[in-house]
PDB file of N, CA and C in Angstrom:
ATOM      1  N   UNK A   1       2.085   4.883  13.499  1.00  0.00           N
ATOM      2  CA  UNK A   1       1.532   3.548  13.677  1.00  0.00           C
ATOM      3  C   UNK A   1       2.217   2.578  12.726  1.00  0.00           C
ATOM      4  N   UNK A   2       2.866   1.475  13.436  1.00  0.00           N
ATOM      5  CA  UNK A   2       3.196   0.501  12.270  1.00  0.00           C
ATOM      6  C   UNK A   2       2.277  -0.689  12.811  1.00  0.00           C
ATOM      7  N   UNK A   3       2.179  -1.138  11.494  1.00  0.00           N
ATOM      8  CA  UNK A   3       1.176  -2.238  11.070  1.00  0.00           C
ATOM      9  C   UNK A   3       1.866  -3.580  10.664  1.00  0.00           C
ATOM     10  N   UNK A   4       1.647  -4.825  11.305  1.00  0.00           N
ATOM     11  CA  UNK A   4       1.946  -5.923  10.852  1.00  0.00           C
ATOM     12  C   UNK A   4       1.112  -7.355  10.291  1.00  0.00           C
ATOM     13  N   UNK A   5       0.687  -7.460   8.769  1.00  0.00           N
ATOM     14  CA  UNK A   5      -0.543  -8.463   8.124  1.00  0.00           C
ATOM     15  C   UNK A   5      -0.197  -9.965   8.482  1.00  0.00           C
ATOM     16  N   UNK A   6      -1.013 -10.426   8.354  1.00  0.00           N
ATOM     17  CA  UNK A   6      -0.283 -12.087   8.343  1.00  0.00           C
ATOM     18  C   UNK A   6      -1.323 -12.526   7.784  1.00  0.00           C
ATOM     19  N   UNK A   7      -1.101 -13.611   7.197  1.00  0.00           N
ATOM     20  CA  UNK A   7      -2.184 -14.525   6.852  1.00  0.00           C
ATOM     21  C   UNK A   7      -1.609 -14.399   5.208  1.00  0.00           C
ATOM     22  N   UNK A   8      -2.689 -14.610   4.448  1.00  0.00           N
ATOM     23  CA  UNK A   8      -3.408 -14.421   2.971  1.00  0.00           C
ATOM     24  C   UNK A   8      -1.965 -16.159   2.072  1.00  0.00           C
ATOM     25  N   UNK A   9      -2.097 -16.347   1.403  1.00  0.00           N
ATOM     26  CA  UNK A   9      -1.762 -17.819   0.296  1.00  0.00           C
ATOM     27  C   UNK A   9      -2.427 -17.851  -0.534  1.00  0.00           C
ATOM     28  N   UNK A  10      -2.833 -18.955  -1.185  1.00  0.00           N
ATOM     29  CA  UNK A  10      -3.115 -19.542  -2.468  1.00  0.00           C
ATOM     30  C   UNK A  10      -4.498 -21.000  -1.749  1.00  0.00           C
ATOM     31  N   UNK A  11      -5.268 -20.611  -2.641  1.00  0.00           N
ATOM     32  CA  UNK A  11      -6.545 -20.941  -2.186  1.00  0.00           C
ATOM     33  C   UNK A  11      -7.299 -21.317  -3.551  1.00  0.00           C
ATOM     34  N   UNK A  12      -8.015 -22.257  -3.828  1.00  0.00           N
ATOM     35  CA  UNK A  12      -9.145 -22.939  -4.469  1.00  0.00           C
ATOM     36  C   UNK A  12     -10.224 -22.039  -4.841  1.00  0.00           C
ATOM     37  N   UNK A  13     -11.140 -21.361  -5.666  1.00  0.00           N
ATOM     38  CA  UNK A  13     -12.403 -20.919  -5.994  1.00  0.00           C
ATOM     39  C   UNK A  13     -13.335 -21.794  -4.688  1.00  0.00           C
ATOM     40  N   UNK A  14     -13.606 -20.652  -4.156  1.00  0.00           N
ATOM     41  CA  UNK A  14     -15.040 -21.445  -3.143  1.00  0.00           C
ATOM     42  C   UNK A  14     -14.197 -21.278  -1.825  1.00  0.00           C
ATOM     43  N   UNK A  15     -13.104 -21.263  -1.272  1.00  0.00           N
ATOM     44  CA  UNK A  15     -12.375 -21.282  -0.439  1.00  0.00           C
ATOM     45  C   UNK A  15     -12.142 -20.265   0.513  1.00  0.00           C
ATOM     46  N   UNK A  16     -11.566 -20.380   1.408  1.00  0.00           N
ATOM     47  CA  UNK A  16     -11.743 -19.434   2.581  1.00  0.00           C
ATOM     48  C   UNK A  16     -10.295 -19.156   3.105  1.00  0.00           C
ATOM     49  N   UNK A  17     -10.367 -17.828   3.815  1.00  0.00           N
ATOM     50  CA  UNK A  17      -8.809 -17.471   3.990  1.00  0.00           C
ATOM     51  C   UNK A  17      -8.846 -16.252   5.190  1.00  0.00           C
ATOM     52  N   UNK A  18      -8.115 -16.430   6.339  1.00  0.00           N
ATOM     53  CA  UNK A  18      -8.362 -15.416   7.157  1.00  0.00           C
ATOM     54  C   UNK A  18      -6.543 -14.360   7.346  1.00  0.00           C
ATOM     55  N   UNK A  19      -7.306 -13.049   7.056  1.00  0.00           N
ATOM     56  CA  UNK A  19      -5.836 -12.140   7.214  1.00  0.00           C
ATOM     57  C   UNK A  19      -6.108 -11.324   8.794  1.00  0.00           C
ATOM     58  N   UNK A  20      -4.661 -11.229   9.271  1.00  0.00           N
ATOM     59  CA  UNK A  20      -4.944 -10.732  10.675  1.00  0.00           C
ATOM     60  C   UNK A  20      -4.070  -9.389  10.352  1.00  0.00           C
ATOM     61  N   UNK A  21      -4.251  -8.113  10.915  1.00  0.00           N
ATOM     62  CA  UNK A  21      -3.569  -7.627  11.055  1.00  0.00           C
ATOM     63  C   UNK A  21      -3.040  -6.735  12.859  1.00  0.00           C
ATOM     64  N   UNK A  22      -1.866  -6.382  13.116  1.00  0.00           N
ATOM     65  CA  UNK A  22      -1.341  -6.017  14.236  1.00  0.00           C
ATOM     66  C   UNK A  22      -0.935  -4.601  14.752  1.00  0.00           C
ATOM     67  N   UNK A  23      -1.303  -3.945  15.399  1.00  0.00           N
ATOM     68  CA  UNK A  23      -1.094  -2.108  15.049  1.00  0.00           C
ATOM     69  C   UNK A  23      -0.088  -1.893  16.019  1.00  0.00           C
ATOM     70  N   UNK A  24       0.940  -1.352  16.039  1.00  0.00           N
ATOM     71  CA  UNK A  24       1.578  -0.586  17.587  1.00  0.00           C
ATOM     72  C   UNK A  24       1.856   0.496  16.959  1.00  0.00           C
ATOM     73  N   UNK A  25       1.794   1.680  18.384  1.00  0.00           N
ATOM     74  CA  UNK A  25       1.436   3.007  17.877  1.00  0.00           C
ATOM     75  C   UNK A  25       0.549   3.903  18.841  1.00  0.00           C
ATOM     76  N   UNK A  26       0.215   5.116  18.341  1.00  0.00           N
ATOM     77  CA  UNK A  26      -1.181   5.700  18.483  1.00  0.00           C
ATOM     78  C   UNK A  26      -2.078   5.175  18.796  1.00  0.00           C
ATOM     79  N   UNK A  27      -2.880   5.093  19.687  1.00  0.00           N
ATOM     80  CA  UNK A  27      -4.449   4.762  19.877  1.00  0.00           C
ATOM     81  C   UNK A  27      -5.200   5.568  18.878  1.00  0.00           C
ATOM     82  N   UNK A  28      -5.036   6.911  18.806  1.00  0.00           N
ATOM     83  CA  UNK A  28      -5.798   7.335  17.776  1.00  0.00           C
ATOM     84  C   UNK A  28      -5.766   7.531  16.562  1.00  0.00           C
ATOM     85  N   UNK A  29      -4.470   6.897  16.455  1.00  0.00           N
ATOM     86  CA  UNK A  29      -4.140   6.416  14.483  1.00  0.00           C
ATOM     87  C   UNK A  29      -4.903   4.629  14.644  1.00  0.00           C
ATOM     88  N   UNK A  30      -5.684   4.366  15.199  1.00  0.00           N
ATOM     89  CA  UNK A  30      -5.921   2.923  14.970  1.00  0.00           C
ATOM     90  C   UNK A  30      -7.524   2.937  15.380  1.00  0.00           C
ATOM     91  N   UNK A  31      -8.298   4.459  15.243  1.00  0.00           N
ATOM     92  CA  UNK A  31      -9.735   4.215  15.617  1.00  0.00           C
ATOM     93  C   UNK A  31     -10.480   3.292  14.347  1.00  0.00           C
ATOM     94  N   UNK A  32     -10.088   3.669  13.265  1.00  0.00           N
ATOM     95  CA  UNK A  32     -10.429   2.532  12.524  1.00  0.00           C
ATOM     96  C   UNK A  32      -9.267   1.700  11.601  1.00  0.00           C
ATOM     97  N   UNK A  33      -9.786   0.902  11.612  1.00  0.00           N
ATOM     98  CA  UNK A  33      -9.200  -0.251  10.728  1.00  0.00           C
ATOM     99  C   UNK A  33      -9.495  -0.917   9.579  1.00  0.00           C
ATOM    100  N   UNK A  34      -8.733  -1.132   8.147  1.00  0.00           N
ATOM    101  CA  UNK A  34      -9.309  -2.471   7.570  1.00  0.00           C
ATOM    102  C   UNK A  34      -8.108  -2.851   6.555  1.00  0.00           C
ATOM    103  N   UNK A  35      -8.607  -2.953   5.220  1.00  0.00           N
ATOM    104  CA  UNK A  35      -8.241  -3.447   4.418  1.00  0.00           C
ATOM    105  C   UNK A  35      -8.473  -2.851   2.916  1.00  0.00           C
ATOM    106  N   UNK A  36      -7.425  -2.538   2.116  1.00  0.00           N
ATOM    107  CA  UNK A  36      -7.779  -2.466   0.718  1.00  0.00           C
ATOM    108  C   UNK A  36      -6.963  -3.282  -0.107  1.00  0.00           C
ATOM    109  N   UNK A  37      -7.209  -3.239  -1.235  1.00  0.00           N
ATOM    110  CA  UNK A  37      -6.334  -4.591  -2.029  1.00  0.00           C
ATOM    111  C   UNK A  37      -5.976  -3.704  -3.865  1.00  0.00           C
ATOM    112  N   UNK A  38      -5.299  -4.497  -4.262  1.00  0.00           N
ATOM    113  CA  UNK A  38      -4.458  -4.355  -5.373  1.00  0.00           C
ATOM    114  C   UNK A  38      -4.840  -5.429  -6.450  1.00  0.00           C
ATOM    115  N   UNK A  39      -5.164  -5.717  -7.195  1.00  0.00           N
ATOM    116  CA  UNK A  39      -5.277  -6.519  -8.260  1.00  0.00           C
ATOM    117  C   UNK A  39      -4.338  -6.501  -9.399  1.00  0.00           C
ATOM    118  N   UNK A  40      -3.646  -7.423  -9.829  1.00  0.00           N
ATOM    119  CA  UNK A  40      -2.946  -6.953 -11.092  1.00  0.00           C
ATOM    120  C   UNK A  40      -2.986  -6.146 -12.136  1.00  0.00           C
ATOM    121  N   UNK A  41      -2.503  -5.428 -12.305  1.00  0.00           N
ATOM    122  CA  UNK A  41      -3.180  -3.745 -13.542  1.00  0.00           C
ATOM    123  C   UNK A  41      -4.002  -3.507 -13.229  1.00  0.00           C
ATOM    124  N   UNK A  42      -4.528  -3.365 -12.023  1.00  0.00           N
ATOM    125  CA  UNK A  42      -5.623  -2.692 -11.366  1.00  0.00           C
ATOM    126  C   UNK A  42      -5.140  -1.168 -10.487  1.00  0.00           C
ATOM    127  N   UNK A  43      -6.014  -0.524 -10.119  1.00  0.00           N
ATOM    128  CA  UNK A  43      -5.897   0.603  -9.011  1.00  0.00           C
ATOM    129  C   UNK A  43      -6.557  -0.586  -7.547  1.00  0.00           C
ATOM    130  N   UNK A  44      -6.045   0.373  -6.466  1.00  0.00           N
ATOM    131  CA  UNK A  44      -5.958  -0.139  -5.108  1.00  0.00           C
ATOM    132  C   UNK A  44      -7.512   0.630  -5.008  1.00  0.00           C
ATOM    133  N   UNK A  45      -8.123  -0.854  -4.419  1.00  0.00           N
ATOM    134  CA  UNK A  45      -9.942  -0.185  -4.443  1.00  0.00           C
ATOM    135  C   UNK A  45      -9.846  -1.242  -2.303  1.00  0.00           C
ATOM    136  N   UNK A  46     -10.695  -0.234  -1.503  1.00  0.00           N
ATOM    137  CA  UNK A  46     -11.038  -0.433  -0.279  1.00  0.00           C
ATOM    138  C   UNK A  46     -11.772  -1.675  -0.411  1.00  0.00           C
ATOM    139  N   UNK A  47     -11.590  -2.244   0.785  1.00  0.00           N
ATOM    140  CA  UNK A  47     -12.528  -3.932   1.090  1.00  0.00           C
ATOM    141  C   UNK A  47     -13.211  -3.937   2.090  1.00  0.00           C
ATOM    142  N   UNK A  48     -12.451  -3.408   3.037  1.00  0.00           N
ATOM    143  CA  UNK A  48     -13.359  -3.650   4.451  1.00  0.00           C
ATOM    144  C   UNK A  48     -12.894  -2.916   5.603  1.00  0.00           C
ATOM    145  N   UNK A  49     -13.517  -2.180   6.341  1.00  0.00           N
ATOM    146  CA  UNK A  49     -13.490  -1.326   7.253  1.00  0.00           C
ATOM    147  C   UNK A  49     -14.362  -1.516   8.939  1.00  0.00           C
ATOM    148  N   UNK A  50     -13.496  -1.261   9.975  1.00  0.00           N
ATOM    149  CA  UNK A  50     -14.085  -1.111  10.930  1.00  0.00           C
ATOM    150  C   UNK A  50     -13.779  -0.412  12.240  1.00  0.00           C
ATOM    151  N   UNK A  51     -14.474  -0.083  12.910  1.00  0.00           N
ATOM    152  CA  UNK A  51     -14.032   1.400  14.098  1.00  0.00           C
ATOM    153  C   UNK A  51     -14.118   0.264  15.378  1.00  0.00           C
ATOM    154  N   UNK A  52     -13.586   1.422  16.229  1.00  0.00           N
ATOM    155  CA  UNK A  52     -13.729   0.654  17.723  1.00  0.00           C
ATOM    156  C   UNK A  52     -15.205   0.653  18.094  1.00  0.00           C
ATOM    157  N   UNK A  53     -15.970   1.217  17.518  1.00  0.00           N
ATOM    158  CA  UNK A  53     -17.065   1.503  17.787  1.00  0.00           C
ATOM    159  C   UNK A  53     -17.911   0.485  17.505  1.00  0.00           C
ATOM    160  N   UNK A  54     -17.308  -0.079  16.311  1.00  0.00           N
ATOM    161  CA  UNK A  54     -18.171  -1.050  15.714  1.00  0.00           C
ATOM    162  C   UNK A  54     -18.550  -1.093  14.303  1.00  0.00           C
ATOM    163  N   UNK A  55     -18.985   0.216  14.042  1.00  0.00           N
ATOM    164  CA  UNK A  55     -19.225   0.601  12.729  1.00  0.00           C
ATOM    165  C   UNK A  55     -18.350  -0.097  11.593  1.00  0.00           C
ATOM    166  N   UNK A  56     -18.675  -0.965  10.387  1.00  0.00           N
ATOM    167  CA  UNK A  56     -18.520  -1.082   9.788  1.00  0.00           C
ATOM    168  C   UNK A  56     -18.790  -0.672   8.290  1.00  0.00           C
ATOM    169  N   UNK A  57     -17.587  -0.981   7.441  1.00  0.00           N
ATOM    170  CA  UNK A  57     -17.972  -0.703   5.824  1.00  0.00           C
ATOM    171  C   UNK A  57     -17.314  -1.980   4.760  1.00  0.00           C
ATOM    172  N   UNK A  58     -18.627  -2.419   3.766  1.00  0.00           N
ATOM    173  CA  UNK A  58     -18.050  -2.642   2.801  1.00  0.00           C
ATOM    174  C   UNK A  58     -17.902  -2.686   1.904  1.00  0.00           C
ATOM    175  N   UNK A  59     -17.078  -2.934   0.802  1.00  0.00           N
ATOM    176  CA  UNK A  59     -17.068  -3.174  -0.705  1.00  0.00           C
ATOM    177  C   UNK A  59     -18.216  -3.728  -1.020  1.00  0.00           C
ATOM    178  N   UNK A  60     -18.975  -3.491  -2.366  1.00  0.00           N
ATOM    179  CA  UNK A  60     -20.324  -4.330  -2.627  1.00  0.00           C
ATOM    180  C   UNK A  60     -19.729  -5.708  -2.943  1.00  0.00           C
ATOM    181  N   UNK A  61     -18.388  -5.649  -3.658  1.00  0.00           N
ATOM    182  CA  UNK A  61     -17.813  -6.942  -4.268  1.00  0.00           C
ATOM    183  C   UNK A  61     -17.906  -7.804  -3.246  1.00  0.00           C
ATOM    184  N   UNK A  62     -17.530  -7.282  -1.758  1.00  0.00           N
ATOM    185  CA  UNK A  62     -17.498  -8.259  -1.158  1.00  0.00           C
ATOM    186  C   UNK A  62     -18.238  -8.973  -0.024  1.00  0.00           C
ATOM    187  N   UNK A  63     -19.384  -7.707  -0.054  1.00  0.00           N
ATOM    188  CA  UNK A  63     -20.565  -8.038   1.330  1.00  0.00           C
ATOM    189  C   UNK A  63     -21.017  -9.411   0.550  1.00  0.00           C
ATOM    190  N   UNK A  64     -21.438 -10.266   2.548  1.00  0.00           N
ATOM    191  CA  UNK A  64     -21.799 -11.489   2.092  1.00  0.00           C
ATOM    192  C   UNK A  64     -20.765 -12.431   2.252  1.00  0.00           C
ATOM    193  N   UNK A  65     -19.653 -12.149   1.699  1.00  0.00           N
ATOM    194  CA  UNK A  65     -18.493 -12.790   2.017  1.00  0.00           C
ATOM    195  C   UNK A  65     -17.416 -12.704   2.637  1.00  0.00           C
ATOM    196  N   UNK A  66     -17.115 -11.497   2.426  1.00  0.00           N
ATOM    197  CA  UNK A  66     -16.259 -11.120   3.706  1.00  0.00           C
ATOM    198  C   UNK A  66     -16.579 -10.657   5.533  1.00  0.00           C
ATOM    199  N   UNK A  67     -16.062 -10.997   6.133  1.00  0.00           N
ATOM    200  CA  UNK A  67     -16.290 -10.279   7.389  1.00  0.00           C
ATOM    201  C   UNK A  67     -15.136  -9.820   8.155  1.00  0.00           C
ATOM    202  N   UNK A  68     -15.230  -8.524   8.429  1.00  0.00           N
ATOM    203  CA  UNK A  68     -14.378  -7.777   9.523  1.00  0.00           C
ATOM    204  C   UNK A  68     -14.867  -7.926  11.069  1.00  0.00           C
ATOM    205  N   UNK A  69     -13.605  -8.463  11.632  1.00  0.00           N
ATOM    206  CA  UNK A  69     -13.723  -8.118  13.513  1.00  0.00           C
ATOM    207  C   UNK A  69     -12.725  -7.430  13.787  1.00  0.00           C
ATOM    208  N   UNK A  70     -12.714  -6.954  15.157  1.00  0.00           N
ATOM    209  CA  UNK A  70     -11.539  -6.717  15.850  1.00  0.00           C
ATOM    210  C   UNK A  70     -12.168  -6.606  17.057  1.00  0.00           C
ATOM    211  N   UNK A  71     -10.755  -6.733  18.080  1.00  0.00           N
ATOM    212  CA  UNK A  71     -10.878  -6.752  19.753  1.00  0.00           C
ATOM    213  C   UNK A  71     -10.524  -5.617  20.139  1.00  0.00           C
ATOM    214  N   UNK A  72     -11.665  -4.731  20.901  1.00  0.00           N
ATOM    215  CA  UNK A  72     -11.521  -3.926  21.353  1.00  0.00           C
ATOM    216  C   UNK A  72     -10.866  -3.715  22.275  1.00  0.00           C
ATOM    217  N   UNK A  73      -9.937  -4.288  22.536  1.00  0.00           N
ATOM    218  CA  UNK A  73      -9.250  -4.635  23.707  1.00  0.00           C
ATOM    219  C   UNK A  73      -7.527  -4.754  22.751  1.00  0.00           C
ATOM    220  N   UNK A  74      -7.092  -4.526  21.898  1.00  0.00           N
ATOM    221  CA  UNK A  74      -5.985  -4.917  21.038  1.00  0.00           C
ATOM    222  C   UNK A  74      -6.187  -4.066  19.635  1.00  0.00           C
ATOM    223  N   UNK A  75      -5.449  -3.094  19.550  1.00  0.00           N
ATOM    224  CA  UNK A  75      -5.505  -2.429  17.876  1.00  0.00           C
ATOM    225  C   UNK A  75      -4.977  -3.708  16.891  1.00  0.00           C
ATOM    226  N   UNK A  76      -6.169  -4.331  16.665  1.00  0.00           N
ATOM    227  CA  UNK A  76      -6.092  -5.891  15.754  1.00  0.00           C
ATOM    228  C   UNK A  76      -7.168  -5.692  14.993  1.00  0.00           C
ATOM    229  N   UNK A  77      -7.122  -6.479  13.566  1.00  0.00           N
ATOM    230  CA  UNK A  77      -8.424  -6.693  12.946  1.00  0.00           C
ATOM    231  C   UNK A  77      -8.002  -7.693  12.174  1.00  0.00           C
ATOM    232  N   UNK A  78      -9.190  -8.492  12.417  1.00  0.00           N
ATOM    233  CA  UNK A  78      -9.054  -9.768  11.146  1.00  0.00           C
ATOM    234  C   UNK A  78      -9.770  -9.308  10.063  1.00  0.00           C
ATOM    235  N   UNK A  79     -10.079 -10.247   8.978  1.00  0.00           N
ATOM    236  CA  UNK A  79     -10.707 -10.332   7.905  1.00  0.00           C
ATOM    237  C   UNK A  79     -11.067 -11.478   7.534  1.00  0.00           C
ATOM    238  N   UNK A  80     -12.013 -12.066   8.131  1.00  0.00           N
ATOM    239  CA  UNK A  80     -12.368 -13.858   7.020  1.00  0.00           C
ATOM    240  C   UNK A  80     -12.839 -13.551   5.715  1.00  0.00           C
ATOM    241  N   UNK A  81     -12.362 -14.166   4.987  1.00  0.00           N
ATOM    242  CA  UNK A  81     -13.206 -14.079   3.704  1.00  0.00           C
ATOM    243  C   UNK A  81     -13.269 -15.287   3.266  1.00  0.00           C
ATOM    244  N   UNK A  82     -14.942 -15.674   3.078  1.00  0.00           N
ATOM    245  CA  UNK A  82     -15.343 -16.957   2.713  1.00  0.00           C
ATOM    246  C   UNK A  82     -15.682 -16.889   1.100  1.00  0.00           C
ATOM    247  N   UNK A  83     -15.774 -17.566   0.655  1.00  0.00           N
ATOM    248  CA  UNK A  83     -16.573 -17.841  -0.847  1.00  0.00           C
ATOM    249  C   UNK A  83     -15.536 -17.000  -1.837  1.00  0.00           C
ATOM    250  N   UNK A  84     -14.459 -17.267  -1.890  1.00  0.00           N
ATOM    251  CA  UNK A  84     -13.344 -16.732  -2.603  1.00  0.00           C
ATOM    252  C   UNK A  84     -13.396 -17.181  -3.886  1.00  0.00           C
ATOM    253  N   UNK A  85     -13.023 -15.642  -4.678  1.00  0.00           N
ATOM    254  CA  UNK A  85     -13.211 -16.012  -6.148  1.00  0.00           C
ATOM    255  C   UNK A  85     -11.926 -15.798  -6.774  1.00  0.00           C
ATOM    256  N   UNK A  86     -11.810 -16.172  -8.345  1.00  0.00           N
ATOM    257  CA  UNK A  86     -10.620 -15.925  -8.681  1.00  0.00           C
ATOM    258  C   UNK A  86      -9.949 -13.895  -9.266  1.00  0.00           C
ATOM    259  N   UNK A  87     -11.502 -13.476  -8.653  1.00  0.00           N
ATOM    260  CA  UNK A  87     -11.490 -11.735  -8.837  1.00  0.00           C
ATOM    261  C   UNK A  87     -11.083 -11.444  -7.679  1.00  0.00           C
ATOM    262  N   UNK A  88     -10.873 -12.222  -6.873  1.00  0.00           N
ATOM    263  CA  UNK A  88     -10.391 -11.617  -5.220  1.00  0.00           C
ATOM    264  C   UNK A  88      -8.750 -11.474  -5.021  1.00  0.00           C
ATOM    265  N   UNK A  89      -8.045 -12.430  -6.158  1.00  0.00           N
ATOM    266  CA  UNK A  89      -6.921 -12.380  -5.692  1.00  0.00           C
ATOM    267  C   UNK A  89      -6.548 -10.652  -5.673  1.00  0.00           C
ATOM    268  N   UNK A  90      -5.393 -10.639  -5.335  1.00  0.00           N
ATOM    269  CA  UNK A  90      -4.516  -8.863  -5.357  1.00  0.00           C
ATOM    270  C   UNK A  90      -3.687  -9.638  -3.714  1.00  0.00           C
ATOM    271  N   UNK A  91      -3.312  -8.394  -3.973  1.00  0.00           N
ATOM    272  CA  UNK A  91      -2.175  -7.695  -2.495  1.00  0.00           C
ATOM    273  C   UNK A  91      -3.391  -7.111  -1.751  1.00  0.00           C
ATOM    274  N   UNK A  92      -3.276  -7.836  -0.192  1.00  0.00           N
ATOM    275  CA  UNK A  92      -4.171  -6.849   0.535  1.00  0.00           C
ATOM    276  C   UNK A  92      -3.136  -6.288   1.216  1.00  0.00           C
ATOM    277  N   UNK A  93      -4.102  -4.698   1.947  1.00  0.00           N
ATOM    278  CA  UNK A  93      -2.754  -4.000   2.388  1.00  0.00           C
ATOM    279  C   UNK A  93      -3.673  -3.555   3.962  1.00  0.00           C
ATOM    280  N   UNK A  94      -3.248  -4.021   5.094  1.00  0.00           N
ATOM    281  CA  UNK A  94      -3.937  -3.151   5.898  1.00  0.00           C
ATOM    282  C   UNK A  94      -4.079  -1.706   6.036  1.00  0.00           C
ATOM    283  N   UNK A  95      -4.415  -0.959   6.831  1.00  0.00           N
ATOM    284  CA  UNK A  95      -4.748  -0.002   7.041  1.00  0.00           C
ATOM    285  C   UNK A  95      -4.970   0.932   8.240  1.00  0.00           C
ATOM    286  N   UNK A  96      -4.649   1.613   8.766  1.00  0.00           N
ATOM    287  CA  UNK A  96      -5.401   2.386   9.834  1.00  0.00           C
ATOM    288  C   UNK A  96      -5.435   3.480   9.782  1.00  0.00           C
ATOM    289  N   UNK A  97      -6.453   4.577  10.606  1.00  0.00           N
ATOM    290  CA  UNK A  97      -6.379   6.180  10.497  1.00  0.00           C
ATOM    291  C   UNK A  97      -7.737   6.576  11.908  1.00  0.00           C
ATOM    292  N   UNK A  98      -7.355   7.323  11.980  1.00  0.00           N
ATOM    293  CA  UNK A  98      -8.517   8.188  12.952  1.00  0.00           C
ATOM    294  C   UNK A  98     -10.126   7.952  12.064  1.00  0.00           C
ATOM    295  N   UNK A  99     -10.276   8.102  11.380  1.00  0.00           N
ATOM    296  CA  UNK A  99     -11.486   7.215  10.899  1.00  0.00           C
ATOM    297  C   UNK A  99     -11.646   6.806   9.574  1.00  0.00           C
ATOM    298  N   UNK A 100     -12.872   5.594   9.001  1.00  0.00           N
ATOM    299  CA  UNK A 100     -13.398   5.522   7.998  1.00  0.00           C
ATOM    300  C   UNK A 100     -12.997   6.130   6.562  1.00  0.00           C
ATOM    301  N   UNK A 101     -13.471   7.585   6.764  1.00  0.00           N
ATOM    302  CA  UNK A 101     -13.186   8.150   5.522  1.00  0.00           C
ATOM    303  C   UNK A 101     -12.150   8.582   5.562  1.00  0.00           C
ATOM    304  N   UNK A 102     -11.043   8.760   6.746  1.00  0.00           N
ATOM    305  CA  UNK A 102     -10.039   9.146   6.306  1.00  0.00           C
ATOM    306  C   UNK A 102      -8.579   8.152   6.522  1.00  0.00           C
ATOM    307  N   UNK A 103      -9.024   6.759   6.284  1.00  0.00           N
ATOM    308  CA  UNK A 103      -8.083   5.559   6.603  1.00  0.00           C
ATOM    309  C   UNK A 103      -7.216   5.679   5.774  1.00  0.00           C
ATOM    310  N   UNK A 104      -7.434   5.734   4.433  1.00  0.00           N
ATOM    311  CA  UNK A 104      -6.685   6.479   3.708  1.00  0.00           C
ATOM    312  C   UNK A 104      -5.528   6.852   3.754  1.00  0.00           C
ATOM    313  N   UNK A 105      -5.928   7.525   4.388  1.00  0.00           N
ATOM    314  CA  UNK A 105      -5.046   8.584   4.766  1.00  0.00           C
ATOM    315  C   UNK A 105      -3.760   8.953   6.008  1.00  0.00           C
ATOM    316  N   UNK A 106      -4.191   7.606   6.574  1.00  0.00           N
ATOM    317  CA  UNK A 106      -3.716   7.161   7.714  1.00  0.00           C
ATOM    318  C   UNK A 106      -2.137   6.108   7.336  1.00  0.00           C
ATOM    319  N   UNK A 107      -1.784   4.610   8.481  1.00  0.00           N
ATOM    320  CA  UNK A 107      -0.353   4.393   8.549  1.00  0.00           C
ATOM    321  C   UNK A 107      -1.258   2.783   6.947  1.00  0.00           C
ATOM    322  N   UNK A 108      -0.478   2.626   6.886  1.00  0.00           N
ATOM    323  CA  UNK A 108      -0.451   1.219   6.080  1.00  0.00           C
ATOM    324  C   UNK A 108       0.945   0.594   6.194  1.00  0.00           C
ATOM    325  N   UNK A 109       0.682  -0.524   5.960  1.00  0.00           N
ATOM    326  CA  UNK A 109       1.589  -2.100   6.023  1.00  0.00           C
ATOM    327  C   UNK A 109       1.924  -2.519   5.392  1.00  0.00           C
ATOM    328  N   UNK A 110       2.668  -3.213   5.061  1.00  0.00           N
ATOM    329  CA  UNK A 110       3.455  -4.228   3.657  1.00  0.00           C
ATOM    330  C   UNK A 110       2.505  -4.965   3.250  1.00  0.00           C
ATOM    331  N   UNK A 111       1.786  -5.334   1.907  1.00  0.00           N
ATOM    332  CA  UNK A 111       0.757  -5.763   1.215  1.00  0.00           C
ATOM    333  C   UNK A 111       1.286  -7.225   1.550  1.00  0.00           C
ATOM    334  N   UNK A 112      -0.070  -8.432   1.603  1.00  0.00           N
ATOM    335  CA  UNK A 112      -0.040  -9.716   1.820  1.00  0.00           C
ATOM    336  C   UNK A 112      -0.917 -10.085   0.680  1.00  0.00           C
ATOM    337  N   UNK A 113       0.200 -11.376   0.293  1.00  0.00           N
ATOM    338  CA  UNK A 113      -0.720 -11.593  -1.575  1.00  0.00           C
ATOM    339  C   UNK A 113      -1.820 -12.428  -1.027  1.00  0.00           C
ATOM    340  N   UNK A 114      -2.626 -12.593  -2.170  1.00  0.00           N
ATOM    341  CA  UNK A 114      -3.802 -13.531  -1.897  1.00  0.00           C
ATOM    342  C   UNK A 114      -4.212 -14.336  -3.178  1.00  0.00           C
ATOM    343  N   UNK A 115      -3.874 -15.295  -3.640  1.00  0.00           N
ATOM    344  CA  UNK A 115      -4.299 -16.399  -4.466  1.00  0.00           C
ATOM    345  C   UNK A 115      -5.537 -17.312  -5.126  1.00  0.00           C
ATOM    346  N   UNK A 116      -6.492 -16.933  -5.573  1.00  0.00           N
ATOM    347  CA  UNK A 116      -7.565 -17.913  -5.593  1.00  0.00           C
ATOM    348  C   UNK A 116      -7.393 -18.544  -7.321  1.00  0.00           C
ATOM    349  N   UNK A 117      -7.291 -19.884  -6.984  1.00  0.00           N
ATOM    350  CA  UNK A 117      -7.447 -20.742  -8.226  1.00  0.00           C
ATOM    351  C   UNK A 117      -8.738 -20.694  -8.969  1.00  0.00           C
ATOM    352  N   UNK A 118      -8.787 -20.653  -9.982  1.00  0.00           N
ATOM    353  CA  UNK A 118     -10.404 -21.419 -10.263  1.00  0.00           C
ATOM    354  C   UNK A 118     -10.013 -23.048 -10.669  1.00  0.00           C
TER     355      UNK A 118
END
């Protein structure tokens, strides 16, 4: 499965920012989808997750503010994330795998930076 991100810039505290990502491939390397991110001298911690099914998961950091979709109809998933802080910036990196717990473990994409000013 290769994966293609788009979206993510440089954004204001309070601000909003939507990342898309694009799968070709496997149908069943793309049952779920999301996102994990990178922070500067940080480890790569998961953000947001979601199946064809529907099922979703998220970071506590970020329930509330973030939201995952995708079209079941297109191995796609967005990510809005509203109410952006300056702890949000990092590299997000998409994701996909046969499921949830094992996305992981699955194809990933070239990281897309993400910016928040305070």
């Amino acid at each position: 499965v290769q994966l293609q991100a788009f979206g993510g810039g440089v954004v204001q505290a309070g601000g909003s920012l939507r990342l898309s990502c694009a799968a070709s491939g496997s149908d069943d390397g793309t049952v779920a989808m999301g996102w994990y991110r990178q922070a500067p001298g940080q480890q790569r911690e998961p953000v947001a997750f979601i199946t064809t099914s529907g099922a979703t998961w998220y970071a506590d950091s970020v329930r509330g503010r973030f939201g995952i979709s995708r079209d079941n109809g297109k191995p796609a998933v967005d990510l809005q994330m509203n109410s952006l802080q300056p702890e949000d910036t990092a590299v997000y990196f998409c994701v996909s795998g046969s499921t949830i717990a094992t996305v992981n473990q699955g194809s990933w994409g070239h990281g897309t930076e993400v910016t928040v000013s305070s």
